[in-house]
Protein backbone atom coordinates (compact mmCIF):
# COMPACT_ATOMS: atom_id res chain seq x y z
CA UNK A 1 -70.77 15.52 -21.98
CA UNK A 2 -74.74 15.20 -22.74
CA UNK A 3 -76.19 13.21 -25.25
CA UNK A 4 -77.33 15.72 -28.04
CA UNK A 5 -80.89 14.75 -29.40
CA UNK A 6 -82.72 15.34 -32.32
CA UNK A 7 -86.38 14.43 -33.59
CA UNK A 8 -87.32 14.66 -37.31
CA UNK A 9 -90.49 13.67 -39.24
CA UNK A 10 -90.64 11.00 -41.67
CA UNK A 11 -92.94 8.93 -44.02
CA UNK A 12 -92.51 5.42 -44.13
CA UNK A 13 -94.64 3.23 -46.68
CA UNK A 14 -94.06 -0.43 -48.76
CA UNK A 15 -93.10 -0.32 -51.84
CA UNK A 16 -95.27 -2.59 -52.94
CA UNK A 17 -98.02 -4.76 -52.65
CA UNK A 18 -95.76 -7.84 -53.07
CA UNK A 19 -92.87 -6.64 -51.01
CA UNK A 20 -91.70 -6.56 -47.45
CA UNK A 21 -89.20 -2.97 -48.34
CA UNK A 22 -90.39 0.33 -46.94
CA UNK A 23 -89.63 3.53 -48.40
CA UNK A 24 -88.52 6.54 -45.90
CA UNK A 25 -89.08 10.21 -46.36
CA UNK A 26 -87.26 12.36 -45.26
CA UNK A 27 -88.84 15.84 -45.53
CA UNK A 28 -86.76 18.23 -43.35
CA UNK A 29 -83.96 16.85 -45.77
CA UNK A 30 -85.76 16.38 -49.30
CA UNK A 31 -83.75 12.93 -49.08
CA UNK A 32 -85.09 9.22 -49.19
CA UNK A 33 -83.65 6.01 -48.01
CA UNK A 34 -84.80 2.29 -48.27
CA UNK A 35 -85.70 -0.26 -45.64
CA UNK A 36 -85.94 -3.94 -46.47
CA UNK A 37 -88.55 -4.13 -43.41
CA UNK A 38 -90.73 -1.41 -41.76
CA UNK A 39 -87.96 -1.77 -38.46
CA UNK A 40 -85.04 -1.79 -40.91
CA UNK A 41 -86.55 0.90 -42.90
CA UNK A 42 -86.40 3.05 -39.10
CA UNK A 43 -83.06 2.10 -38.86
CA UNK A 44 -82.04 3.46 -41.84
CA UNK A 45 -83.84 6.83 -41.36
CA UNK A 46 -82.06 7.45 -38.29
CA UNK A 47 -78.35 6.07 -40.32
CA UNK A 48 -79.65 8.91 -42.68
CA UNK A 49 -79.86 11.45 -40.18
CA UNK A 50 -76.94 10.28 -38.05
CA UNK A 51 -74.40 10.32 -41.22
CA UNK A 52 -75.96 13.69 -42.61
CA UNK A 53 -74.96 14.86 -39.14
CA UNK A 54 -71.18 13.61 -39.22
CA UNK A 55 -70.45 15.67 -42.83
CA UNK A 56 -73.22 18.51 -42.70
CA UNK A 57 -75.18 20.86 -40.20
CA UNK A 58 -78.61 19.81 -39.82
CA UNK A 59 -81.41 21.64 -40.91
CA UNK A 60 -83.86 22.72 -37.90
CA UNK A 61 -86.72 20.08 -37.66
CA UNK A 62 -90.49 21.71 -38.49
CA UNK A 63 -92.78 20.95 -36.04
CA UNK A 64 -95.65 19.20 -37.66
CA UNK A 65 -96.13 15.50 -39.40
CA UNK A 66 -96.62 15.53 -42.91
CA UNK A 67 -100.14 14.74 -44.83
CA UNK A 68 -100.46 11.02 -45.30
CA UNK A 69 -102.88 8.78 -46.97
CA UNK A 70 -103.49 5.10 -47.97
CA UNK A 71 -100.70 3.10 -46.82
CA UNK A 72 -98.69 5.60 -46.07
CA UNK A 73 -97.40 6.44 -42.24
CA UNK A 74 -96.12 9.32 -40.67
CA UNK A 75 -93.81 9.91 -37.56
CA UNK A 76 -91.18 11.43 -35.41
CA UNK A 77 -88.20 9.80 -35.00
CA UNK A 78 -85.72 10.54 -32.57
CA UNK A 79 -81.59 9.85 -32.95
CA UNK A 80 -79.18 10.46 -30.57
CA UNK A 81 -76.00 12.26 -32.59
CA UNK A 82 -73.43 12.13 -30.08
CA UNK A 83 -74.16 8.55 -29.85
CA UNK A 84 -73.80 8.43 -33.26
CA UNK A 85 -71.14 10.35 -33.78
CA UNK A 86 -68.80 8.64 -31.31
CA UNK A 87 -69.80 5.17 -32.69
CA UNK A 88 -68.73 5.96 -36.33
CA UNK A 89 -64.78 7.76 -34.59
CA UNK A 90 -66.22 11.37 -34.44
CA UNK A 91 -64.76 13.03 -31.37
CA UNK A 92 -66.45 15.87 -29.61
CA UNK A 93 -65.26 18.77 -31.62
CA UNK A 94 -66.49 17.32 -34.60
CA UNK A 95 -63.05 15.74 -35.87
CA UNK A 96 -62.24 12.26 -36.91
């Protein structure tokens, strides 16, 4: 079986000035998540995608990075589902 791909856009910022946690946009899903560091914060955007994946049908990704300013930063990020998927006991067909 091949490794299904997908590659969504996201803003990532701080919070804060006095905090290390990074806030994740999610604009192909209107959803947020949380990082408690700018690597942890990537992790979770992809945990966002992956799990949306295991319940729901994606949406299809647009093909442009949001406006950004200040301390804000924008960029693809790429998750492998079927990696995913298998790793949290979804089979192929989309079963548990």
């Amino acid at each position: 079986m091949q490794d299904q791909f997908v590659v969504y856009p996201i803003k990532i910022k701080p919070t804060g000035e006095n905090s290390s946690n990074y806030l994740v946009y999610l604009p192909d899903f209107q959803g947020y998540t949380l990082g408690e560091d700018y690597d942890n914060a990537l992790f979770m955007a992809r945990d966002y995608i992956g799990t949306r994946s295991l319940f729901n049908k994606l949406p299809p990704a647009i093909k442009h990075l949001p406006l950004v300013g200040g301390s804000e930063t924008a960029l693809f990020i790429k998750v492998n589902i079927t990696s995913f998927r298998l790793q949290h006991g979804v089979r192929a067909n989309g079963h548990l």
